[in-house]
Protein backbone atom coordinates (compact mmCIF):
# COMPACT_ATOMS: atom_id res chain seq x y z
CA UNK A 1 94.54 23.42 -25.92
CA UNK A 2 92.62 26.79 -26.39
CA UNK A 3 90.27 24.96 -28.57
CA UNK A 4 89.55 22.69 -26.00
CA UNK A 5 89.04 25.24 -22.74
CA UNK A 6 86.69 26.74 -24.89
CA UNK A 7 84.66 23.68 -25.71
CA UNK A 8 84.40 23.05 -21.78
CA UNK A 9 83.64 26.86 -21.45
CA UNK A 10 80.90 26.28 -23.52
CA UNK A 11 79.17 23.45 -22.05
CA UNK A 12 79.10 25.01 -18.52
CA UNK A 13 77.02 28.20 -19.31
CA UNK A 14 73.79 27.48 -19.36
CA UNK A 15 71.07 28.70 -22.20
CA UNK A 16 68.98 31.59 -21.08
CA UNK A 17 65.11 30.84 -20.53
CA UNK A 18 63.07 31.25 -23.52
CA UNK A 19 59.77 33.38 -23.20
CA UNK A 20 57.97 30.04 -24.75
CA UNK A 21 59.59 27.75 -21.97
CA UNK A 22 58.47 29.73 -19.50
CA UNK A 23 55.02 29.95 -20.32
CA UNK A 24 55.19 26.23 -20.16
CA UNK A 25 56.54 26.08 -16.80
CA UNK A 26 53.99 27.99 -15.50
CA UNK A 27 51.41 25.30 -17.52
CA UNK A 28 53.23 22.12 -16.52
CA UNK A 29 54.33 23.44 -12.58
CA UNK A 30 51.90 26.45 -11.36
CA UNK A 31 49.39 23.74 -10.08
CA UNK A 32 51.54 21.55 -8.55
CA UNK A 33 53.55 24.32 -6.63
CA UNK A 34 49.63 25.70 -5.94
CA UNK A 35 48.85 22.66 -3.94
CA UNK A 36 52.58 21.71 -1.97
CA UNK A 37 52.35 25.33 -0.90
CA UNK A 38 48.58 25.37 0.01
CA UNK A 39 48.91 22.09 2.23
CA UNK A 40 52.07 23.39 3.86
CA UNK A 41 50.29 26.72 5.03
CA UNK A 42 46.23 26.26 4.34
CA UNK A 43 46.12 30.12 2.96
CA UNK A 44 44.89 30.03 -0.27
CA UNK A 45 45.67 33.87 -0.99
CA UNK A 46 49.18 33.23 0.25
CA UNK A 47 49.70 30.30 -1.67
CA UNK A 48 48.93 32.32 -4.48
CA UNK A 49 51.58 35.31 -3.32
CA UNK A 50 54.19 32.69 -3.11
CA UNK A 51 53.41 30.90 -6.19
CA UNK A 52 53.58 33.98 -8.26
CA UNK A 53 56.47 35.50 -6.36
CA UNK A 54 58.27 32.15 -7.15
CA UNK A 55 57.21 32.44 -11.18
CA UNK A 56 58.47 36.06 -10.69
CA UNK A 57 61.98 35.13 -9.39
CA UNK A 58 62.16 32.52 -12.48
CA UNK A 59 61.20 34.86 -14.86
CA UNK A 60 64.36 37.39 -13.27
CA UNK A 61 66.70 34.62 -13.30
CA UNK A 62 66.06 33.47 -16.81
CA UNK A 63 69.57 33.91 -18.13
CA UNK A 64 70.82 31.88 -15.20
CA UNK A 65 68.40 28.96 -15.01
CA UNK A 66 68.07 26.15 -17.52
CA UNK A 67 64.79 24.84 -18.70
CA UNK A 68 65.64 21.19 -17.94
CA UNK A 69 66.21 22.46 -13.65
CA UNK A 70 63.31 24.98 -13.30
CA UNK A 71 60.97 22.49 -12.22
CA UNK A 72 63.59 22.32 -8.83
CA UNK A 73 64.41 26.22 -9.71
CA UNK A 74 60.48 26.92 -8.41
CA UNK A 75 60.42 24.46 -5.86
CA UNK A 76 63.54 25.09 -4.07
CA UNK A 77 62.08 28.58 -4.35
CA UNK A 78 58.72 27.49 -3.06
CA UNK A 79 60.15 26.07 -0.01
CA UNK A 80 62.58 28.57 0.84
CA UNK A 81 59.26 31.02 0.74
CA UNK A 82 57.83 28.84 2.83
CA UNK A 83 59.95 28.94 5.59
CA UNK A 84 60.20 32.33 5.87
CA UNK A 85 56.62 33.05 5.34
CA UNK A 86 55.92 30.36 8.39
CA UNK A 87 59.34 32.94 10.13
CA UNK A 88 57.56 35.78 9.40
CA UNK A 89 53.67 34.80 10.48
CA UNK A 90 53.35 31.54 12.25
CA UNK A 91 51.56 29.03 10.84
CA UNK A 92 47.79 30.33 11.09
CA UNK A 93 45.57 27.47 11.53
CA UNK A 94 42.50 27.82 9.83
CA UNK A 95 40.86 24.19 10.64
CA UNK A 96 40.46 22.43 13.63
CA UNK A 97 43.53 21.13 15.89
CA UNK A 98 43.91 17.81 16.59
CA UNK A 99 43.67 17.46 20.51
CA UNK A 100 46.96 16.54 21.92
CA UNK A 101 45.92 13.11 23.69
CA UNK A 102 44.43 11.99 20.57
CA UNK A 103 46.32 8.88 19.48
CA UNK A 104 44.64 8.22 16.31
CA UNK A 105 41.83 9.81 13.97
CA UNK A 106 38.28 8.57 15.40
CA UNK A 107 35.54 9.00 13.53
CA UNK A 108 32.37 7.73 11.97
CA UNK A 109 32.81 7.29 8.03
CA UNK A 110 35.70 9.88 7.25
CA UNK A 111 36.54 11.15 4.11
CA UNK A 112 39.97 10.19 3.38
CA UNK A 113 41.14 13.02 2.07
CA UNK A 114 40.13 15.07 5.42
CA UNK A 115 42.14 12.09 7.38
CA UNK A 116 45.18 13.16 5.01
CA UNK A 117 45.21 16.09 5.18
CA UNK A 118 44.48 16.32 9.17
CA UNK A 119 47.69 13.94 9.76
CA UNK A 120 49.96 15.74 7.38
CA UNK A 121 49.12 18.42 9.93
CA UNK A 122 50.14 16.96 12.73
CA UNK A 123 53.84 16.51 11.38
CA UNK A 124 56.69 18.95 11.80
CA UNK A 125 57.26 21.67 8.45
CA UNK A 126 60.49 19.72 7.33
CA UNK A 127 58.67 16.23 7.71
CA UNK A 128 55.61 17.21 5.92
CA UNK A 129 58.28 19.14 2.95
CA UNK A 130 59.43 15.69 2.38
CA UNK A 131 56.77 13.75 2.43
CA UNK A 132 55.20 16.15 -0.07
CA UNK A 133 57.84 16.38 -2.28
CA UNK A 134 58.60 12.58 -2.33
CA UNK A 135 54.91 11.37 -2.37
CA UNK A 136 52.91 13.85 -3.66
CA UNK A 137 55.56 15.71 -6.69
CA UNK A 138 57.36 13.01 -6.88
CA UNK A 139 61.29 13.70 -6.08
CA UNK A 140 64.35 11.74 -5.54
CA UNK A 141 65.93 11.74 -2.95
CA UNK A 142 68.36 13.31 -3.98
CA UNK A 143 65.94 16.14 -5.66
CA UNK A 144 64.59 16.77 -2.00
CA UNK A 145 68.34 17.39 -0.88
CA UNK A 146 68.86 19.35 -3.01
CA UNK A 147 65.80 21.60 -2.78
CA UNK A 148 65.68 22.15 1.51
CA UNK A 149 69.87 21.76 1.77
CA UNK A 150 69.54 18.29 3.19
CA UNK A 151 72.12 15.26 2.81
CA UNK A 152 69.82 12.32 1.05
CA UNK A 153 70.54 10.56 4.64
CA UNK A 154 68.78 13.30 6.46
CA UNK A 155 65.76 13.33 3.76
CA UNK A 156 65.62 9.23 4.10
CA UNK A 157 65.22 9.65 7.80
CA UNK A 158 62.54 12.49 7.71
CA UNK A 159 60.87 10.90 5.64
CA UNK A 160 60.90 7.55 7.59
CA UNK A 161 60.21 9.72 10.75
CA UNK A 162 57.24 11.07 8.68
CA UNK A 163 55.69 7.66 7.82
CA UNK A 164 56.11 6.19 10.72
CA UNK A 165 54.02 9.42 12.76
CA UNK A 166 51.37 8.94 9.71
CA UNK A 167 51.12 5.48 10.43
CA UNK A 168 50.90 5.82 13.92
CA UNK A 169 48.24 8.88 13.62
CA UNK A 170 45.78 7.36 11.21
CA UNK A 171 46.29 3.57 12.66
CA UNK A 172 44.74 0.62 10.38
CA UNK A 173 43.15 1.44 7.36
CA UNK A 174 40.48 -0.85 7.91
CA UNK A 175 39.34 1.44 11.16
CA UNK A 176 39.14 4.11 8.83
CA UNK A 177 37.23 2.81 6.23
């Protein structure tokens, strides 16, 4: 039996963070943490704070965080940053608000990028965090629960709640095009 606790004992500590592993983290993830965290507050010199304050709390919890999780490690960190930085200052708009009677985007020839990006603002933080993460990184569901504290119910639904505002904002593609 002792043989065996310590068999289990070893297979739930996790490997400390390797100096190399890092260094690709910060190749394979900086960029992609850059641009959820630039669309969620449109600051690029903040979204550089937080990105590097994230890297910096990976680097400090090395021992503690495996290399196969510190792609969630930074964004779970990345979001929780977020929220307090949008506590702390408000989110500072920096382009244009969309009127409030405005049902839909109007314009002649838009770029749809601008369209994009204008209706991702018009959703609430957590809606947009989801949206983000699932269509833009790339998460499970159950990734996204995991990284804002959700149940994968809740994230389905904001999410849903999400697509359907989009939808609703932007209208037919063909009027955009």
């Amino acid at each position: 039996m002792p043989v065996l606790r310590r068999l289990i004992c070893t297979f739930d500590k996790t490997r400390p963070l390797t100096a190399n592993e890092y260094n690709q983290c910060v190749t394979d993830y900086a960029d992609n943490l850059y641009r959820f965290v630039l669309k969620h507050i449109r600051q690029q010199e903040a979204a550089k704070d937080i990105v590097q304050d994230c890297f910096e709390k990976l680097w400090m919890k090395k021992e503690d965080v495996d290399y196969l999780k510190s792609r969630s490690y930074l964004f779970t960190s990345a979001y929780h940053a977020l929220v307090d930085h949008v506590r702390k200052w408000g989110r500072m708009e920096l382009t244009e608000q969309v009127p409030a009677s405005s049902s839909g985007y109007n314009a002649v020839a838009p770029d749809l990028r601008d369209v994009l990006q204008k209706a991702l603002e018009t959703l609430p933080d957590i809606q947009r965090s989801v949206v983000l993460l699932r269509d833009y990184e790339g998460y499970s569901y159950e990734e996204i629960g995991e990284i804002t504290g959700l149940t994968e119910s809740q994230v389905k639904v904001y999410i849903y709640r999400a697509r359907v505002s989009l939808k609703n904002y932007i209208g037919s593609l063909e009027a955009i095009l």
